[in-house]
PDB file of N, CA and C in Angstrom:
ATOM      1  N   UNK A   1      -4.885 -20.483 -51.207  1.00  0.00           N
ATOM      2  CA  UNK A   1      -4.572 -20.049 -49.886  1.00  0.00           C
ATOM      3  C   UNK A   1      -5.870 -20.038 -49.080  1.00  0.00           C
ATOM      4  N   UNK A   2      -6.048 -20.573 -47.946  1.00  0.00           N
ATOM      5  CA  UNK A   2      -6.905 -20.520 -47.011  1.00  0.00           C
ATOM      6  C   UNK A   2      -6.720 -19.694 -45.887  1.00  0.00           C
ATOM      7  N   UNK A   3      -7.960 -18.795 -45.369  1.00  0.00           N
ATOM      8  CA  UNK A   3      -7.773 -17.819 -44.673  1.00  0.00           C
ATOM      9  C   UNK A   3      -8.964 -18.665 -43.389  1.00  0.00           C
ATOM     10  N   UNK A   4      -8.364 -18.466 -42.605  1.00  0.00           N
ATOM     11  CA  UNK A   4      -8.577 -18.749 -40.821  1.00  0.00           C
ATOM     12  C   UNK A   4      -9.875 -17.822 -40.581  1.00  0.00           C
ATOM     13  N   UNK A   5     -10.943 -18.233 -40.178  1.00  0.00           N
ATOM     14  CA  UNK A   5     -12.096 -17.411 -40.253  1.00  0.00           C
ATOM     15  C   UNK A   5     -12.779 -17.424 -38.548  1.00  0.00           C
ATOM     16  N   UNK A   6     -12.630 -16.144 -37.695  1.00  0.00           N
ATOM     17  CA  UNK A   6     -13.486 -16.150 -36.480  1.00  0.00           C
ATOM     18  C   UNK A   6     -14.331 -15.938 -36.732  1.00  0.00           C
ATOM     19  N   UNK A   7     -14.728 -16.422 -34.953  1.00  0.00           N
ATOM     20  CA  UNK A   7     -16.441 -15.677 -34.688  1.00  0.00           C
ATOM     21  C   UNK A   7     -15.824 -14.166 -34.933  1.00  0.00           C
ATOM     22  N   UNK A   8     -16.860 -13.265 -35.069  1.00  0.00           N
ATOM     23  CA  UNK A   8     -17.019 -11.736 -35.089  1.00  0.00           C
ATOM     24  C   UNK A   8     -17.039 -11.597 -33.722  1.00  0.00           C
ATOM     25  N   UNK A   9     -17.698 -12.133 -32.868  1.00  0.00           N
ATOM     26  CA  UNK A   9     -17.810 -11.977 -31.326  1.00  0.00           C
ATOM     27  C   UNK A   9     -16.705 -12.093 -30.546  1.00  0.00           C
ATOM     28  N   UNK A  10     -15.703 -12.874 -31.204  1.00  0.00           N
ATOM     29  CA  UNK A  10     -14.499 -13.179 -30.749  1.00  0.00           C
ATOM     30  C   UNK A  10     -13.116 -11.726 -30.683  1.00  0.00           C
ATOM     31  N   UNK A  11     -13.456 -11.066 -31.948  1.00  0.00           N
ATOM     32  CA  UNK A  11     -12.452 -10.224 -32.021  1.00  0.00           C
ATOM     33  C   UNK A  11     -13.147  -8.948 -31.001  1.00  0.00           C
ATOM     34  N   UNK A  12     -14.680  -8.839 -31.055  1.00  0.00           N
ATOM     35  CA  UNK A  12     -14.510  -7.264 -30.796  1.00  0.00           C
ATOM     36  C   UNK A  12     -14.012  -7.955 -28.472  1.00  0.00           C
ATOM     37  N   UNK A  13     -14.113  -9.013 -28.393  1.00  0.00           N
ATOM     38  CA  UNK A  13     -14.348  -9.681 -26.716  1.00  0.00           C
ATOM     39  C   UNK A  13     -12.906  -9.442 -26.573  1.00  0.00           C
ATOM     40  N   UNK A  14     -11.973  -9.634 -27.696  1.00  0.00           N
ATOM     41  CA  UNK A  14     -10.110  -9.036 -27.541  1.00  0.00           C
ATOM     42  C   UNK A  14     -10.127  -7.717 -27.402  1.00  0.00           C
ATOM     43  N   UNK A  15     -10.407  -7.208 -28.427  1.00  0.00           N
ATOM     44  CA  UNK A  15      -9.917  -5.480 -28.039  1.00  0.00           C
ATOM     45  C   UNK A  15     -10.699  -4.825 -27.206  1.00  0.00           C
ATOM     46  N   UNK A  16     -11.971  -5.533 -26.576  1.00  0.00           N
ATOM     47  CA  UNK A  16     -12.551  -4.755 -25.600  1.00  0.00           C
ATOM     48  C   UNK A  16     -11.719  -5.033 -24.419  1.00  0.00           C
ATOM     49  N   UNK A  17     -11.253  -6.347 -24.054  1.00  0.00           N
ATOM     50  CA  UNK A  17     -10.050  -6.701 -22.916  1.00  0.00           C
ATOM     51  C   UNK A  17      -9.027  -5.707 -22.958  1.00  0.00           C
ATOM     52  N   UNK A  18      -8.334  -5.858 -23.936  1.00  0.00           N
ATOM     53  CA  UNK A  18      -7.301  -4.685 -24.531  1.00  0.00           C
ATOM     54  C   UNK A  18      -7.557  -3.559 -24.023  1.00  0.00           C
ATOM     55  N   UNK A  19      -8.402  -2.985 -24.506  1.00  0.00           N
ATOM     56  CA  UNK A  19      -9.321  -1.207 -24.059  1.00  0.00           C
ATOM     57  C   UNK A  19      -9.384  -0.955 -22.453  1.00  0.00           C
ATOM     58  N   UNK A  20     -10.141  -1.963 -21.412  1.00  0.00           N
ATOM     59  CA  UNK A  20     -10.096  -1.705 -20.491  1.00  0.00           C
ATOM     60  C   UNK A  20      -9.126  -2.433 -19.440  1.00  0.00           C
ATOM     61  N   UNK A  21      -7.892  -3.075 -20.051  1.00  0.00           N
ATOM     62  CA  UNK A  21      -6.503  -3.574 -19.693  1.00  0.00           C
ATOM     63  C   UNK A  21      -5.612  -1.722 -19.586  1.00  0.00           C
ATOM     64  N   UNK A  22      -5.971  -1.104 -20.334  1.00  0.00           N
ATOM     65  CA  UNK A  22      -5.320   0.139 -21.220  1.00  0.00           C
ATOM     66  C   UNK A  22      -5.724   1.167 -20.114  1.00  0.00           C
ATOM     67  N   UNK A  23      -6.876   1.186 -20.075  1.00  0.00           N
ATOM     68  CA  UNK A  23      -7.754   2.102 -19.180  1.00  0.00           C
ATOM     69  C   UNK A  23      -7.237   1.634 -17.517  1.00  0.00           C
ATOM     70  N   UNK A  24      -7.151   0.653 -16.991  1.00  0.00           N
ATOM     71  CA  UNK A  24      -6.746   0.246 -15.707  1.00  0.00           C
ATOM     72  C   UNK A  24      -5.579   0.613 -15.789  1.00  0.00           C
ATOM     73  N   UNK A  25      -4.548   0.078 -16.460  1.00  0.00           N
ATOM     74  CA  UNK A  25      -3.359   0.738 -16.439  1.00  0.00           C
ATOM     75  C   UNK A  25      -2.826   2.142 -16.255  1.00  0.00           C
ATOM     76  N   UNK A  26      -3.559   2.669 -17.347  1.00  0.00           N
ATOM     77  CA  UNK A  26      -3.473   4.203 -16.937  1.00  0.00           C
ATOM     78  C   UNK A  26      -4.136   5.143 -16.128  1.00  0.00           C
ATOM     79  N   UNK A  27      -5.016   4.934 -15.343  1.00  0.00           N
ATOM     80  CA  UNK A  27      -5.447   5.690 -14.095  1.00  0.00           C
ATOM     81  C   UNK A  27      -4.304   5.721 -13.188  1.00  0.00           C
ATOM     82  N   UNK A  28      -4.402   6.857 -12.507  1.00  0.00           N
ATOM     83  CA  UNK A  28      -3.386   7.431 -11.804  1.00  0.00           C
ATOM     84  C   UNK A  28      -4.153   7.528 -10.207  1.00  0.00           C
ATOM     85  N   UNK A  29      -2.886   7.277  -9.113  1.00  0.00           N
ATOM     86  CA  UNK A  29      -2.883   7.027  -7.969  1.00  0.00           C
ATOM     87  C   UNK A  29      -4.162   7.554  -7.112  1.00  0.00           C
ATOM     88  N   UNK A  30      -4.953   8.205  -6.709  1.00  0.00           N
ATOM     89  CA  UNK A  30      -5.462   8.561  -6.442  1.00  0.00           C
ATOM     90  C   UNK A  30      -5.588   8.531  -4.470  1.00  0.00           C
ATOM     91  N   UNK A  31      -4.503   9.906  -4.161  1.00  0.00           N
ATOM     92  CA  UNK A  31      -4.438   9.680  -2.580  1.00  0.00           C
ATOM     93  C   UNK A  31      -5.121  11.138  -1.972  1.00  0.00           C
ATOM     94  N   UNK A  32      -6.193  10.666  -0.637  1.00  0.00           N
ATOM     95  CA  UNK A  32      -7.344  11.250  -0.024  1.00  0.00           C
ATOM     96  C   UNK A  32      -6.544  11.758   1.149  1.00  0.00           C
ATOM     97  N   UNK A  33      -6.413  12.673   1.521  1.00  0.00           N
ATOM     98  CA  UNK A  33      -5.177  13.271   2.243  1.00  0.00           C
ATOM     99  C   UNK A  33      -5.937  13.767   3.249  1.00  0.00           C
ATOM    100  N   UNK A  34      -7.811  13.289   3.243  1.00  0.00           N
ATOM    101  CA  UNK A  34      -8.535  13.514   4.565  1.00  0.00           C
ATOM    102  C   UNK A  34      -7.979  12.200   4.866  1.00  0.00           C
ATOM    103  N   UNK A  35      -7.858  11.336   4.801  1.00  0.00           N
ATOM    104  CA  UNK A  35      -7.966   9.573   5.388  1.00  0.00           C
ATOM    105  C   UNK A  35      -7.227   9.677   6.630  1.00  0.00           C
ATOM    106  N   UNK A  36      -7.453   9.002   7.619  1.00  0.00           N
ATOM    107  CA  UNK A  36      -6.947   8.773   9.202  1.00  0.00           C
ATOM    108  C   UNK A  36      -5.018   8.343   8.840  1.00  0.00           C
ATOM    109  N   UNK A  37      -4.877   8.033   7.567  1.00  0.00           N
ATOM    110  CA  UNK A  37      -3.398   8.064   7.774  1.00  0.00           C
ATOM    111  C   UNK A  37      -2.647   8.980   7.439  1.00  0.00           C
ATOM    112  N   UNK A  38      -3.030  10.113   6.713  1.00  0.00           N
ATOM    113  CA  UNK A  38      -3.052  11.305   5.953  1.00  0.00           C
ATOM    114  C   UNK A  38      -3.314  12.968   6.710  1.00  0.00           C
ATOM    115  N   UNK A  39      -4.286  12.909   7.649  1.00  0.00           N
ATOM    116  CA  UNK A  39      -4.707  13.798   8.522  1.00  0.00           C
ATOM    117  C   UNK A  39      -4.231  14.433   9.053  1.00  0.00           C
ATOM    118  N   UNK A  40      -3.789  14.064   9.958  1.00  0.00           N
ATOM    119  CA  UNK A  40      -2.689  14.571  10.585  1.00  0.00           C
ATOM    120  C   UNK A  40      -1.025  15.186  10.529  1.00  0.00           C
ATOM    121  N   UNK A  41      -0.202  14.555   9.352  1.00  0.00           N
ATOM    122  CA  UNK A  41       0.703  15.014   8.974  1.00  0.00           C
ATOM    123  C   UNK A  41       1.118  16.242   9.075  1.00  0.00           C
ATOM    124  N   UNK A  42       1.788  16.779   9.216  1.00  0.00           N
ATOM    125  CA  UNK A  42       2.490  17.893   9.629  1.00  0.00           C
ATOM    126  C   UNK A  42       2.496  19.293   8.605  1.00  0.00           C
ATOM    127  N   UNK A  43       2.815  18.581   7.404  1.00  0.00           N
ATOM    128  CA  UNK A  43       2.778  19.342   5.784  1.00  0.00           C
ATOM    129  C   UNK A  43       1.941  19.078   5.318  1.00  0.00           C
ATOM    130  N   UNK A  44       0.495  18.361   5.473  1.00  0.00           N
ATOM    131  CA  UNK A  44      -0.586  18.471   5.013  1.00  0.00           C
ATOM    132  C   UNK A  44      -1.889  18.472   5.645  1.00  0.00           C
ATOM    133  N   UNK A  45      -2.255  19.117   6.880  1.00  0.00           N
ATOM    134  CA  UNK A  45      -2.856  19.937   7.411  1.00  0.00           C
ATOM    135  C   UNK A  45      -3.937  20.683   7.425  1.00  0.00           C
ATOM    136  N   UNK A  46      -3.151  21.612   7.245  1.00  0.00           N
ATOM    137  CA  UNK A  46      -3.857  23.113   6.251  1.00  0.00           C
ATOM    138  C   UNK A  46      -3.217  23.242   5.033  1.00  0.00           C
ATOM    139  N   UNK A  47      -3.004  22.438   4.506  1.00  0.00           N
ATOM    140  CA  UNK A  47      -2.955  22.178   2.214  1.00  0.00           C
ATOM    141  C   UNK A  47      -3.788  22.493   1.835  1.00  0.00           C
ATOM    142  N   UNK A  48      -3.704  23.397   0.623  1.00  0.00           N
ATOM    143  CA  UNK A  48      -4.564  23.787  -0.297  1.00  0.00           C
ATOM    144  C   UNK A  48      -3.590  24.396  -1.752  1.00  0.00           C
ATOM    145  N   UNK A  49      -4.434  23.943  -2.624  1.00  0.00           N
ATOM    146  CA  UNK A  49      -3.686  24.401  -4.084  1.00  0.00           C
ATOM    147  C   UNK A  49      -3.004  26.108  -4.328  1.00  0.00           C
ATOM    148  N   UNK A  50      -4.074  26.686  -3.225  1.00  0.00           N
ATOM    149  CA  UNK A  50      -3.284  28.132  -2.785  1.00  0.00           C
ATOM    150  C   UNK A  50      -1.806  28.324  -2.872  1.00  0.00           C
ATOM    151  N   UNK A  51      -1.559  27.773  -1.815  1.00  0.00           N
ATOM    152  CA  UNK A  51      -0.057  27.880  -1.543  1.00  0.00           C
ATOM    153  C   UNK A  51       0.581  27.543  -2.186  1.00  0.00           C
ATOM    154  N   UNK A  52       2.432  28.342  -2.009  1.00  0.00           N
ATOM    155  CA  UNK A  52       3.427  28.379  -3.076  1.00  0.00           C
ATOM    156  C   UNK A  52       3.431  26.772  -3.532  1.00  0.00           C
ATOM    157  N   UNK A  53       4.204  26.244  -4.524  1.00  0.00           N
ATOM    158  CA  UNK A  53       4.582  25.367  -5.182  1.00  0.00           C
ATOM    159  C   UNK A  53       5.751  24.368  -4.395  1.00  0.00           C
ATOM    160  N   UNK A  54       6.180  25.341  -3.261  1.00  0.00           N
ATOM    161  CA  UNK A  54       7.360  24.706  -2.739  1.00  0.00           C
ATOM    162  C   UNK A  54       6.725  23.623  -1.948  1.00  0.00           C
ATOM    163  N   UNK A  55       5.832  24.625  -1.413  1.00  0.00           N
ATOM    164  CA  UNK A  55       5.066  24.323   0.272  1.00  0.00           C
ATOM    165  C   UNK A  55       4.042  23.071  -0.367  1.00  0.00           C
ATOM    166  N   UNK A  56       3.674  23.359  -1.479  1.00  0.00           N
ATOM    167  CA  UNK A  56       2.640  21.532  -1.823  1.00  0.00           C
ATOM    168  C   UNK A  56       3.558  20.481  -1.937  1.00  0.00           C
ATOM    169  N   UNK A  57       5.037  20.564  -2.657  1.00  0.00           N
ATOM    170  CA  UNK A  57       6.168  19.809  -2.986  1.00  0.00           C
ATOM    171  C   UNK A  57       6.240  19.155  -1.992  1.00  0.00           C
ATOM    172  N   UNK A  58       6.530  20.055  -0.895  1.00  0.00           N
ATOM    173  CA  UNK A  58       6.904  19.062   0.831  1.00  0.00           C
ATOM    174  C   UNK A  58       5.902  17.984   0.958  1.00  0.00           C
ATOM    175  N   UNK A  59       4.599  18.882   1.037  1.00  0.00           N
ATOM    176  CA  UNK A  59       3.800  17.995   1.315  1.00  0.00           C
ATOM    177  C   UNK A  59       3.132  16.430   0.467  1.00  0.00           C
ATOM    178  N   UNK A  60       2.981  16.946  -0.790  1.00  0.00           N
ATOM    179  CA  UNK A  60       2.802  15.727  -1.507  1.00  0.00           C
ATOM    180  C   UNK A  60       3.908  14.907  -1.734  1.00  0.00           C
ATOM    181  N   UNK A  61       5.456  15.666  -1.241  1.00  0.00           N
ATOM    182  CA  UNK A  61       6.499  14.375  -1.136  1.00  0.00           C
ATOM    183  C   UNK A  61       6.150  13.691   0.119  1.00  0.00           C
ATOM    184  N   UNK A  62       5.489  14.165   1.379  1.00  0.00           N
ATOM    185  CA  UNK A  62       5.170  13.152   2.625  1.00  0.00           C
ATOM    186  C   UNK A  62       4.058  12.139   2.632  1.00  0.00           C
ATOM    187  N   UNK A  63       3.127  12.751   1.803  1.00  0.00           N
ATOM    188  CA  UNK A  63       1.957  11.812   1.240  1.00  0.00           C
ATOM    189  C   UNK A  63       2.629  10.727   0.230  1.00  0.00           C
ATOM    190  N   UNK A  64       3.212  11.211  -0.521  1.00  0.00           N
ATOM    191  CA  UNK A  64       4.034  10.040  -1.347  1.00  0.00           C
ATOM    192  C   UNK A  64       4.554   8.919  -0.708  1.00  0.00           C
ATOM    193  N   UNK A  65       5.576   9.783   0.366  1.00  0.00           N
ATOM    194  CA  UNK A  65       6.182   8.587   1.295  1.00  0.00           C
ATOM    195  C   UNK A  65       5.731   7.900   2.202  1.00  0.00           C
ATOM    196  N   UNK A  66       4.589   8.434   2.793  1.00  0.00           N
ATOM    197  CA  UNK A  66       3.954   7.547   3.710  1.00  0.00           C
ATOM    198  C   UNK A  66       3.061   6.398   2.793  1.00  0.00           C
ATOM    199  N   UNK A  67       3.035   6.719   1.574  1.00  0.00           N
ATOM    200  CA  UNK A  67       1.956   5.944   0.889  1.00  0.00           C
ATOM    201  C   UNK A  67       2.958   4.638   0.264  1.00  0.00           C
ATOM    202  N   UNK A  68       4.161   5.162   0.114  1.00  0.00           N
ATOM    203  CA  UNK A  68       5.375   3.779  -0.481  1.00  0.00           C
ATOM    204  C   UNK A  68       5.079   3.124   0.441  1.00  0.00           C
ATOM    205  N   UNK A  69       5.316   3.640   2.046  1.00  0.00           N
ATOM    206  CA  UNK A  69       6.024   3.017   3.021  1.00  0.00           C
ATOM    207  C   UNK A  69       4.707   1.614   3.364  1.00  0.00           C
ATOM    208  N   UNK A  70       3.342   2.062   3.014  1.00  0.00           N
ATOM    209  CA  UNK A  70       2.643   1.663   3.182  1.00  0.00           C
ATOM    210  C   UNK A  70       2.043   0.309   2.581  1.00  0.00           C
ATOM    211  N   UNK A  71       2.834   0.504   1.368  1.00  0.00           N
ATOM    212  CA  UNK A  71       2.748  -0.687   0.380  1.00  0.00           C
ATOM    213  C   UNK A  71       3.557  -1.774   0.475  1.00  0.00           C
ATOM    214  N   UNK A  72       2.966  -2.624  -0.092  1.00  0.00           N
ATOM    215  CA  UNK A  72       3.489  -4.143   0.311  1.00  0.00           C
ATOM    216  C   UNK A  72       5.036  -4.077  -0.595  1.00  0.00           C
ATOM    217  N   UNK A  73       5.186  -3.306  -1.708  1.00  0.00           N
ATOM    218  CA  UNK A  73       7.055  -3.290  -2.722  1.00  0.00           C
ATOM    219  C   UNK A  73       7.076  -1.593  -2.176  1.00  0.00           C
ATOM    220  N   UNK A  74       7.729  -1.109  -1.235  1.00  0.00           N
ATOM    221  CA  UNK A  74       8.043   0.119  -1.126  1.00  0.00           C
ATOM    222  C   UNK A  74       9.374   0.160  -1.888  1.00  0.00           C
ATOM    223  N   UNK A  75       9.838   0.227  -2.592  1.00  0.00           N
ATOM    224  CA  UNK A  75      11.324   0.335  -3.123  1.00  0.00           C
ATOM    225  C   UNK A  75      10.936  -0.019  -4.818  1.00  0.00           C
ATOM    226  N   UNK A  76       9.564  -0.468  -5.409  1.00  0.00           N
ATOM    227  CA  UNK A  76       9.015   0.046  -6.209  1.00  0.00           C
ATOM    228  C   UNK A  76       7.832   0.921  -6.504  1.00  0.00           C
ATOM    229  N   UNK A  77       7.445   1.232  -5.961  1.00  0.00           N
ATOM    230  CA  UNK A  77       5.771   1.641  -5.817  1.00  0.00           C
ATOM    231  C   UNK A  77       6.553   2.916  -5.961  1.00  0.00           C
ATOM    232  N   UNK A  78       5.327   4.005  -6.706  1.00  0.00           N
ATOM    233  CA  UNK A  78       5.774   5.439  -7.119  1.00  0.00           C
ATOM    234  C   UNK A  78       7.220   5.542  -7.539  1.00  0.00           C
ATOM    235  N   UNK A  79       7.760   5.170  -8.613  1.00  0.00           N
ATOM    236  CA  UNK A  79       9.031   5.023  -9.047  1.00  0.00           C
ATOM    237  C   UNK A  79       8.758   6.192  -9.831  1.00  0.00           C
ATOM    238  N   UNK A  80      10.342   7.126  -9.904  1.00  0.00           N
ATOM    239  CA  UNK A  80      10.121   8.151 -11.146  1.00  0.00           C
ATOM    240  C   UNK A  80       9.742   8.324 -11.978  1.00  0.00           C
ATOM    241  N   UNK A  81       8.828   9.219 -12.568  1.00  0.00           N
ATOM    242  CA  UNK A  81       7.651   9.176 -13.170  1.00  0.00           C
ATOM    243  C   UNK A  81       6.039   9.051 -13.276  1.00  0.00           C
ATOM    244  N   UNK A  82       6.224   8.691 -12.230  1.00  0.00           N
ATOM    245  CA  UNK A  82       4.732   7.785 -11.432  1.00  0.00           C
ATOM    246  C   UNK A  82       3.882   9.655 -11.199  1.00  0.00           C
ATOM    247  N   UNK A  83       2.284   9.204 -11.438  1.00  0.00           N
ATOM    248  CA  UNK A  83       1.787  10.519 -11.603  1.00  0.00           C
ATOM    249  C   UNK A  83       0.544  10.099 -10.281  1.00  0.00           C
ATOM    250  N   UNK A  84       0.637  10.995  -9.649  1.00  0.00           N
ATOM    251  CA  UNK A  84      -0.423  11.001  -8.183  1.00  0.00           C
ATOM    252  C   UNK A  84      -1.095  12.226  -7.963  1.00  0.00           C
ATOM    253  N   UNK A  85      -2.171  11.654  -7.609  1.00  0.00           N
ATOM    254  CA  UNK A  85      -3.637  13.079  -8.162  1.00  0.00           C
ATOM    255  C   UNK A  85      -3.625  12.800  -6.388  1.00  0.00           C
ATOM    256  N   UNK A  86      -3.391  14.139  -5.666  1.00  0.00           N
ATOM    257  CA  UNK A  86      -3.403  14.406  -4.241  1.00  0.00           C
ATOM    258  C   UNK A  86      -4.534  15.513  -4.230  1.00  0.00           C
ATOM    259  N   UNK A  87      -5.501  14.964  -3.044  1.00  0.00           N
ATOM    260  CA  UNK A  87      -6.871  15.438  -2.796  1.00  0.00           C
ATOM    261  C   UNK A  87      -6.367  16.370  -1.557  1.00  0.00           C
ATOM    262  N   UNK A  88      -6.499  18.021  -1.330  1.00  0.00           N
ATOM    263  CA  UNK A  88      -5.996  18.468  -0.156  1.00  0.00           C
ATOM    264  C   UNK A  88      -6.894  18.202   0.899  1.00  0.00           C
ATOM    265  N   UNK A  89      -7.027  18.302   2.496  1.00  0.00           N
ATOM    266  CA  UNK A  89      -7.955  18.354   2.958  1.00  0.00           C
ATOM    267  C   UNK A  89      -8.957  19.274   3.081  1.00  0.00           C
ATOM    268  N   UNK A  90      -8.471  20.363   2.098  1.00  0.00           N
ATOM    269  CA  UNK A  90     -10.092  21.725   2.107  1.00  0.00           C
ATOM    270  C   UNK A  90     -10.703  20.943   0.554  1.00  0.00           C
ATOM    271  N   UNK A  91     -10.459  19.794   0.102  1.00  0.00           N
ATOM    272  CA  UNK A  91     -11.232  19.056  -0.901  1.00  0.00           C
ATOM    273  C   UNK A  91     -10.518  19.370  -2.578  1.00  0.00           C
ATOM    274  N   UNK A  92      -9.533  20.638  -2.629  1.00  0.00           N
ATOM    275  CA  UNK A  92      -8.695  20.797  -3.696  1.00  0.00           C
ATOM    276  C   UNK A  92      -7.969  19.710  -4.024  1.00  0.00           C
ATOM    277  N   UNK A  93      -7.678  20.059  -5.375  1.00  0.00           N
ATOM    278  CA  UNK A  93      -6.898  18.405  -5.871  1.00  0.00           C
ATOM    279  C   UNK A  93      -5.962  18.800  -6.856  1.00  0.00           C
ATOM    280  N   UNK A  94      -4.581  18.348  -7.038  1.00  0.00           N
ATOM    281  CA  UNK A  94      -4.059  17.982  -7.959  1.00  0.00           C
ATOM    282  C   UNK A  94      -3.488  17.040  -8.586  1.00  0.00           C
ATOM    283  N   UNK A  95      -2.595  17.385  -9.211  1.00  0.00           N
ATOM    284  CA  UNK A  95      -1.772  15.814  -9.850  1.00  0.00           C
ATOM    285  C   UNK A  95      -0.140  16.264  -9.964  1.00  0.00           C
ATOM    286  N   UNK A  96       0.486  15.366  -9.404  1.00  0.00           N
ATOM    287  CA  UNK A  96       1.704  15.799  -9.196  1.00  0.00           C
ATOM    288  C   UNK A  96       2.879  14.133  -9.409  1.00  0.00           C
ATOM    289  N   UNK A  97       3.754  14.750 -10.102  1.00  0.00           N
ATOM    290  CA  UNK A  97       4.732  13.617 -10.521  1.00  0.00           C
ATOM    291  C   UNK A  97       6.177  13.588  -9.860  1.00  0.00           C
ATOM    292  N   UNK A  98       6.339  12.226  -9.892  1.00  0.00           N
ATOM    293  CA  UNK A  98       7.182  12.114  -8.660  1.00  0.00           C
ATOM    294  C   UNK A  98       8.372  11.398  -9.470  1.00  0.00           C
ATOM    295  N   UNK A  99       9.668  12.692  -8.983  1.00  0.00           N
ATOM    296  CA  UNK A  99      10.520  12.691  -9.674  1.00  0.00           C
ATOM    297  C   UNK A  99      12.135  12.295  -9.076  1.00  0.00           C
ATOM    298  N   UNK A 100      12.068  12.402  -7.687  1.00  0.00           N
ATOM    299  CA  UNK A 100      13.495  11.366  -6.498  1.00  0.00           C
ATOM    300  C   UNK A 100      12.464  11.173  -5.701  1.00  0.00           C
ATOM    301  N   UNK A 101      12.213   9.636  -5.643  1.00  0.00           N
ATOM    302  CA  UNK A 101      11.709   9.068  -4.275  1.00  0.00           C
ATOM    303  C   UNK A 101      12.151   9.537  -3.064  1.00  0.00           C
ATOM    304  N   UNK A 102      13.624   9.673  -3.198  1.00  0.00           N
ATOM    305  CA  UNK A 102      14.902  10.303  -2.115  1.00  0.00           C
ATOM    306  C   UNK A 102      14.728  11.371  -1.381  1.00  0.00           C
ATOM    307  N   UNK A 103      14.174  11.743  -2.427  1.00  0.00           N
ATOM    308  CA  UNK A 103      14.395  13.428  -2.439  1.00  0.00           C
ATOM    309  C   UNK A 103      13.226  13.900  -1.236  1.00  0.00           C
ATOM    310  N   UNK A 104      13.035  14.848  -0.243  1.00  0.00           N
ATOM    311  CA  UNK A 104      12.212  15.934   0.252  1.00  0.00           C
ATOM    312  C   UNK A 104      11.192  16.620  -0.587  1.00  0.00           C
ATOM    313  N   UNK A 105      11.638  16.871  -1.519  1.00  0.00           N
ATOM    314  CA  UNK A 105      10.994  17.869  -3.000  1.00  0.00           C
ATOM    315  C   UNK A 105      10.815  17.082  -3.774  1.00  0.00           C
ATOM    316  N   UNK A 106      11.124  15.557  -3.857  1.00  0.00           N
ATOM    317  CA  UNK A 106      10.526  14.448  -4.517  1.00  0.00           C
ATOM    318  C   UNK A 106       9.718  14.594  -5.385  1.00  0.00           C
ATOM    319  N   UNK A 107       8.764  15.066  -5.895  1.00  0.00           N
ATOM    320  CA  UNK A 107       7.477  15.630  -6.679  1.00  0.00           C
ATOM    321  C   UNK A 107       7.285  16.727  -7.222  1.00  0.00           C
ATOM    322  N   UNK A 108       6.966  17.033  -8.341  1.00  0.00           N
ATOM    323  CA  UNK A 108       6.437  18.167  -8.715  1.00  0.00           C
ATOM    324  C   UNK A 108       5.467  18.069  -9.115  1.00  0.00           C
ATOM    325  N   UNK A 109       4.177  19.499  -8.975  1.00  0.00           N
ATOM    326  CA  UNK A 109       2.995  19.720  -9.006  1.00  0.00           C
ATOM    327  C   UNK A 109       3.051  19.766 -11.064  1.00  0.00           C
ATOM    328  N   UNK A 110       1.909  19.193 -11.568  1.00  0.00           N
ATOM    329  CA  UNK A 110       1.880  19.251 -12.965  1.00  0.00           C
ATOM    330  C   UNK A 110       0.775  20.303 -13.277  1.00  0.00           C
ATOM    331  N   UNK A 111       1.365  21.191 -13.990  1.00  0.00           N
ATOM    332  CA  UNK A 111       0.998  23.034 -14.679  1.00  0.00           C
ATOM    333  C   UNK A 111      -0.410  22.186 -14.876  1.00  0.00           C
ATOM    334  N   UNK A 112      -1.453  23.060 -14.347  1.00  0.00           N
ATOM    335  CA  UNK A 112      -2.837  23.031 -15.229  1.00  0.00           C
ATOM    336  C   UNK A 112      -3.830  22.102 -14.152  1.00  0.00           C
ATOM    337  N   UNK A 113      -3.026  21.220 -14.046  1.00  0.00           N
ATOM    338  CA  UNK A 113      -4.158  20.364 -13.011  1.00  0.00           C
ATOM    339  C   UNK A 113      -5.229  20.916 -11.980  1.00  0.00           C
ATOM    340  N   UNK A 114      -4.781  21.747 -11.455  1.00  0.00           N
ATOM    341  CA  UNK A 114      -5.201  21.842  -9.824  1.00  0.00           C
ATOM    342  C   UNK A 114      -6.442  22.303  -9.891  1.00  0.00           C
ATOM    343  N   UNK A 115      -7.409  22.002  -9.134  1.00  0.00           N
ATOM    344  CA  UNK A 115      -8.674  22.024  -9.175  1.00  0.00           C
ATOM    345  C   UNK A 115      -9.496  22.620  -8.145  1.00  0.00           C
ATOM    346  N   UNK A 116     -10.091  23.725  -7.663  1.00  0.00           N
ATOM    347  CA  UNK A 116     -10.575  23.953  -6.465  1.00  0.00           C
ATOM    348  C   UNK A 116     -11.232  23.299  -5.801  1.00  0.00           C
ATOM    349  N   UNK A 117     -11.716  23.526  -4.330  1.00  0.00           N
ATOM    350  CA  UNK A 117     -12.647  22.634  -3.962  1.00  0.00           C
ATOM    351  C   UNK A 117     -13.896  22.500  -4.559  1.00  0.00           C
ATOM    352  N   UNK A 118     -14.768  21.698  -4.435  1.00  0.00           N
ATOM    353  CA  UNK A 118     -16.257  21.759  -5.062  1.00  0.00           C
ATOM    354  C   UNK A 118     -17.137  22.478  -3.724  1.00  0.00           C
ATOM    355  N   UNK A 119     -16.710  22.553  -2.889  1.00  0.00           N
ATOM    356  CA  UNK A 119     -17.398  22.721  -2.030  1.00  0.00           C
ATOM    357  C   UNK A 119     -17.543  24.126  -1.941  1.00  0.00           C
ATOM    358  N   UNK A 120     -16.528  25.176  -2.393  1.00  0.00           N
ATOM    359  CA  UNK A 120     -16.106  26.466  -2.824  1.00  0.00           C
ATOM    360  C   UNK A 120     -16.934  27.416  -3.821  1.00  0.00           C
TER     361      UNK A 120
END
C-alpha cells in the first residue's frame, strides 16, 4: 500500500484557512449607534444598559431594522438567531439576539453581556 505524502507546509496553510474562515464567520454584527444613521432615532437617543430590558428591546429592535433595511438582502440579513453587539450612545455595549424580525420586541438583550462605558 502506498501512502500519498505532502509538503508539511501544505497542511498547517489548510487549517490555518480553516481557523480564520471559522473566526470571520463567527464575529458578530457589530452596530455604533453614535453613527449619523443611528443618532438620532427616537429609541436610541438617550440608551444606556441602565434602563429596563423592555426599553433596550425597542430600541435595539430599531437599530436592527434600520440596519436590514440598509442592506443590500433585507429579507435575509439578521435572520432569527443572528447575535448583534449594540454600542449605546453614552459608549455602553451589549449583545443582543434577534428573535422576530417582525416583531417591535424583535430582540432580546443576552444575560451577562452588557458592558459599561469605558469612559465611566
Amino acid at each position: 500500500m502506498k501512502y500519498k505524502h505532502t509538503r508539511p507546509g501544505a497542511n498547517l496553510l489548510v487549517w490555518g484557512l480553516v481557523v480564520v474562515a471559522y473566526a470571520a464567520a463567527a464575529t458578530a454584527i457589530v452596530i455604533e449607534t453614535r453613527a449619523p444613521e443611528y443618532r438620532d432615532l427616537t429609541r436610541v437617543a438617550h440608551m444606556t444598559i441602565h434602563l429596563p430590558d423592555d426599553a433596550r428591546r425597542l430600541g435595539a429592535a430599531q437599530v436592527a431594522a434600520i440596519y436590514r433595511a440598509r442592506s443590500g438582502t433585507p429579507f435575509s440579513t439578521l435572520a432569527p438567531g443572528s447575535t448583534i453587539k449594540v454600542v449605546w450612545p453614552d459608549g455602553s455595549s451589549e449583545m443582543v439576539r434577534v428573535t422576530d424580525p417582525s416583531s417591535p420586541l424583535g430582540v432580546v438583550p443576552v444575560k451577562g453581556t452588557q458592558q459599561a462605558s469605558p469612559d465611566r
